[in-house]
Protein backbone atom coordinates (compact mmCIF):
# COMPACT_ATOMS: atom_id res chain seq x y z
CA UNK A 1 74.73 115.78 112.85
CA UNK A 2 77.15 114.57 115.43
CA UNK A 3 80.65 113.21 114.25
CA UNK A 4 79.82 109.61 115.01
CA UNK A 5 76.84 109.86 112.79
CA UNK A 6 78.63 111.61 110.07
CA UNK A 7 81.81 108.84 110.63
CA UNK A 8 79.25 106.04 109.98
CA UNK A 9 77.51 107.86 107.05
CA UNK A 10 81.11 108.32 105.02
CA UNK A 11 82.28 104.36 106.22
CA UNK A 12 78.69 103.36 104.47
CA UNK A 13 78.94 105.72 101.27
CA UNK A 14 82.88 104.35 101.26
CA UNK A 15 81.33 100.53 101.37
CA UNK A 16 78.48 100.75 98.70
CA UNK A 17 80.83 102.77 96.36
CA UNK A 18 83.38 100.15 96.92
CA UNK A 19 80.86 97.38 96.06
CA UNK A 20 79.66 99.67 92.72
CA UNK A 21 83.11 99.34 91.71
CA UNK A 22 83.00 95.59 90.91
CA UNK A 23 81.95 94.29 87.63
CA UNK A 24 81.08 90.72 86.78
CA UNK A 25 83.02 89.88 83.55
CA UNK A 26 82.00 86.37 81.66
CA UNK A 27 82.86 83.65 80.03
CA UNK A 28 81.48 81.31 77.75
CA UNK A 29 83.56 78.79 75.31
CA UNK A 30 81.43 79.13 71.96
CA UNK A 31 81.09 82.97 72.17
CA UNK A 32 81.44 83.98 68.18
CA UNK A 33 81.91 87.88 69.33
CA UNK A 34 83.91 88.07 71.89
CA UNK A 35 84.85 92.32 73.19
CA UNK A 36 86.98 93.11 75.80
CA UNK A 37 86.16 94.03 78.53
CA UNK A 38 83.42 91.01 78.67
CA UNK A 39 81.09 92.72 80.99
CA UNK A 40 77.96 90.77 79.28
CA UNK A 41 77.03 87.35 77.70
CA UNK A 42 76.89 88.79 74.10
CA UNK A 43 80.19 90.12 74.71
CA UNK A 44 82.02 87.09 76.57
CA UNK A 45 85.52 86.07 76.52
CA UNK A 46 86.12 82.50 75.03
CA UNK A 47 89.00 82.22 77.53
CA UNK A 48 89.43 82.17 81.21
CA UNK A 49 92.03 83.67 81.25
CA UNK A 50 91.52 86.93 79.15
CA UNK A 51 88.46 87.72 81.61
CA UNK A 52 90.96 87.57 84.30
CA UNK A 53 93.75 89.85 82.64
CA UNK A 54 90.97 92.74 82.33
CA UNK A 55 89.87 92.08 85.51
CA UNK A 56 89.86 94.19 88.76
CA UNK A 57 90.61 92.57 92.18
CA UNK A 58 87.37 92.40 93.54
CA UNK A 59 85.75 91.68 89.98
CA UNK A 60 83.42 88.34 89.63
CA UNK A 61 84.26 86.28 86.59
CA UNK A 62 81.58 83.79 85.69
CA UNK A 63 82.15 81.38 83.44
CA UNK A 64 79.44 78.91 81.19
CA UNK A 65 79.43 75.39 80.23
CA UNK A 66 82.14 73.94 78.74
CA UNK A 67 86.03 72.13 78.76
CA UNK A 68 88.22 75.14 78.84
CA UNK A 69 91.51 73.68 77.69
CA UNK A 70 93.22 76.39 76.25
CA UNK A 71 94.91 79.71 77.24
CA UNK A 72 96.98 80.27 80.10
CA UNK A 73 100.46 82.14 81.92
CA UNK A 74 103.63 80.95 83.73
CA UNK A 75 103.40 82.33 86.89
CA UNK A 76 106.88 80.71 89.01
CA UNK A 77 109.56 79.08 86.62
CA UNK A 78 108.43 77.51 83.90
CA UNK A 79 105.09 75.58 83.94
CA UNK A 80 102.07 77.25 82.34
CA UNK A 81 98.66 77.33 84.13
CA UNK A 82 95.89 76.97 81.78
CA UNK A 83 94.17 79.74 84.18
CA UNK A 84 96.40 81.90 86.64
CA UNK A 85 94.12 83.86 88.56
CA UNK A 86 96.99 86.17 90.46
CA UNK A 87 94.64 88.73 91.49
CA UNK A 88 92.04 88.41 94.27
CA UNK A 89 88.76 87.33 92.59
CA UNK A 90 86.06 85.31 92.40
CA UNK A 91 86.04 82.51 89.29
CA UNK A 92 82.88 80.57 89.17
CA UNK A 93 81.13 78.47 86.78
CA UNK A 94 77.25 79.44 85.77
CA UNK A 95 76.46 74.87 87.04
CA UNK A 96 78.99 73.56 88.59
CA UNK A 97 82.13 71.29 88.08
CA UNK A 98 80.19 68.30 86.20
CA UNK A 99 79.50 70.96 83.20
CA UNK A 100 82.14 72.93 83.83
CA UNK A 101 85.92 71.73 83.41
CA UNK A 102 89.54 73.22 83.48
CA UNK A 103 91.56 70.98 81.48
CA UNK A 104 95.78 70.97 82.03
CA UNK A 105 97.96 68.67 79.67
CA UNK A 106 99.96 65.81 80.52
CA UNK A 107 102.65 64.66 77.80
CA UNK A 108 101.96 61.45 76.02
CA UNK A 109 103.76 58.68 77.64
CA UNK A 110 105.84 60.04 80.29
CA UNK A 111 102.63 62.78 81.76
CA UNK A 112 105.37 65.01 83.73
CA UNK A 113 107.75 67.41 81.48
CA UNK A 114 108.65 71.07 80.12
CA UNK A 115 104.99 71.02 78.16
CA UNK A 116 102.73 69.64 81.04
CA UNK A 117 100.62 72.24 81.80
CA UNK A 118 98.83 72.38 85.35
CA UNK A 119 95.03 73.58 85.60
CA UNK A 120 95.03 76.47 88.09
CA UNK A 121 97.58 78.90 89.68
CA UNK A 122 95.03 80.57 92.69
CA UNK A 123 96.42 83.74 94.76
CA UNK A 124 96.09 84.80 98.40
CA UNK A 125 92.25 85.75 98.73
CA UNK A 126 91.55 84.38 95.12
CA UNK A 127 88.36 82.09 94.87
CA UNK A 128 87.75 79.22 92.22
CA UNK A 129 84.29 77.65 92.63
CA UNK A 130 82.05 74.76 90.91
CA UNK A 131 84.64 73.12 88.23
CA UNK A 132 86.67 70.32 87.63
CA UNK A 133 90.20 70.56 87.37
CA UNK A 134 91.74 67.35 85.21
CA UNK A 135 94.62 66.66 83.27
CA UNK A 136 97.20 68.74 84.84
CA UNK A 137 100.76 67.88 85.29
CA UNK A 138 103.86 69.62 86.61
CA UNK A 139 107.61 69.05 86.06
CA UNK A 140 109.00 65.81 87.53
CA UNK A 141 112.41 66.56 88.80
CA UNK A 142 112.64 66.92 92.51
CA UNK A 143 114.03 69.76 94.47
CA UNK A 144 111.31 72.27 96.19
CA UNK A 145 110.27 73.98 92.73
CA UNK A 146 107.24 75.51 92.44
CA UNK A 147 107.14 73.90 88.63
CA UNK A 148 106.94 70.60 90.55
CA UNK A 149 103.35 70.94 93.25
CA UNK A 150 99.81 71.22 92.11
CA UNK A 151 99.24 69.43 89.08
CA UNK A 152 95.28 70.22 89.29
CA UNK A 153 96.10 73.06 91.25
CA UNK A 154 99.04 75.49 92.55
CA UNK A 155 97.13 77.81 95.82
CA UNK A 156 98.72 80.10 98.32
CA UNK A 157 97.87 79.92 101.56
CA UNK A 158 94.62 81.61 101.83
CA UNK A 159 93.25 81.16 98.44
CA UNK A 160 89.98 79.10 98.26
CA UNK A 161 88.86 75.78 96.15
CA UNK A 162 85.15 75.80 96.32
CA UNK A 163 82.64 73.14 95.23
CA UNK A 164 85.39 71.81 92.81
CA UNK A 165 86.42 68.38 91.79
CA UNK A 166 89.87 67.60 91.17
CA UNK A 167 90.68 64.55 89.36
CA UNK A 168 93.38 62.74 86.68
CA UNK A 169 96.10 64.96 88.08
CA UNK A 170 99.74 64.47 88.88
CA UNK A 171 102.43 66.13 90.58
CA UNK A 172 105.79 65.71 90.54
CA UNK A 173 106.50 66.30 94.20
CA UNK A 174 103.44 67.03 97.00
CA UNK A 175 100.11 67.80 95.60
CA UNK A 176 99.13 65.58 92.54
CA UNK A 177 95.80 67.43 92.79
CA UNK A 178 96.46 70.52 95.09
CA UNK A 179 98.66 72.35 96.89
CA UNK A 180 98.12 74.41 99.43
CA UNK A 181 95.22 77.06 99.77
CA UNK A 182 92.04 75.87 101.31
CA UNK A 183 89.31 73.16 100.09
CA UNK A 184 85.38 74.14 100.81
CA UNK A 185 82.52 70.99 100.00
């Protein structure tokens, strides 16, 4: 065997066993056993976000039916995300946004304050695809703060928003429903 032959046959072996190394961990909302590390249905998290915290980058978490409104992690300053997916990885709901929802919190009255809570915190090279994001709100003081952009969504640069409705969000500087990162259909 010659040494380009032998380069290409570790690169492949290097490729598949880098693909064998993902897992798919789930979600569903009305799981009554939920197990760590939720690498099946019967063993699902109830949360998006505790599928994520196990998670590896590379990892697929899919994610059933439902209004997933609780959970979450502050990921600059103050605000909480209800999920914070600050690995690269691939969220996506089982089908699609209309049965599938994220759901922040706006305070009563005023929507903006120290207990909104925005939907989704994505990373570089993170994707989120099929839900809706609703209800989220950031802080409403101006000055450049990350607390204050993205109510339905906070994305880096290169993190993706994929078949996803945002909707009923508010901001309170740029981005009542995202900012940043990069919208797909």
């Amino acid at each position: 065997m010659n040494s380009r032959s032998l380069s290409l046959l570790v690169l492949c072996s290097i490729a598949i066993n880098h693909t064998a190394l993902a897992l798919t961990r789930y979600v569903n909302l009305n799981n009554p056993t939920p197990s760590s590390p939720y690498t099946s249905w019967a063993s699902a998290a109830t949360n998006i976000q505790n599928a994520i915290d196990v998670a590896n980058a590379g990892d697929l978490v899919l994610v059933t039916n439902g209004i997933y409104k609780t959970g979450g992690r502050v990921v600059y300053g103050t605000i909480t995300n209800r999920v914070a997916v600050i690995k690269p990885l691939t969220i996506q709901s089982v089908n699609g946004p209309q049965v599938t929802m994220i759901q922040g919190y706006q305070v009563p009255g005023v929507t903006f304050g120290s207990t909104a809570v925005r939907c989704v915190y994505v990373t570089n090279a993170a994707v989120l695809a099929g839900f809706t994001l609703t209800n989220g709100a950031t802080l409403n003081a101006f000055g450049g703060s990350a607390d204050q952009f993205g109510g339905g969504a906070l994305c880096e640069p290169s993190a993706v928003l994929s078949n996803c409705v945002v909707v009923g969000n508010s901001a309170g500087s740029p981005g009542g429903g995202k900012y940043l990162g990069i919208l797909k259909n």
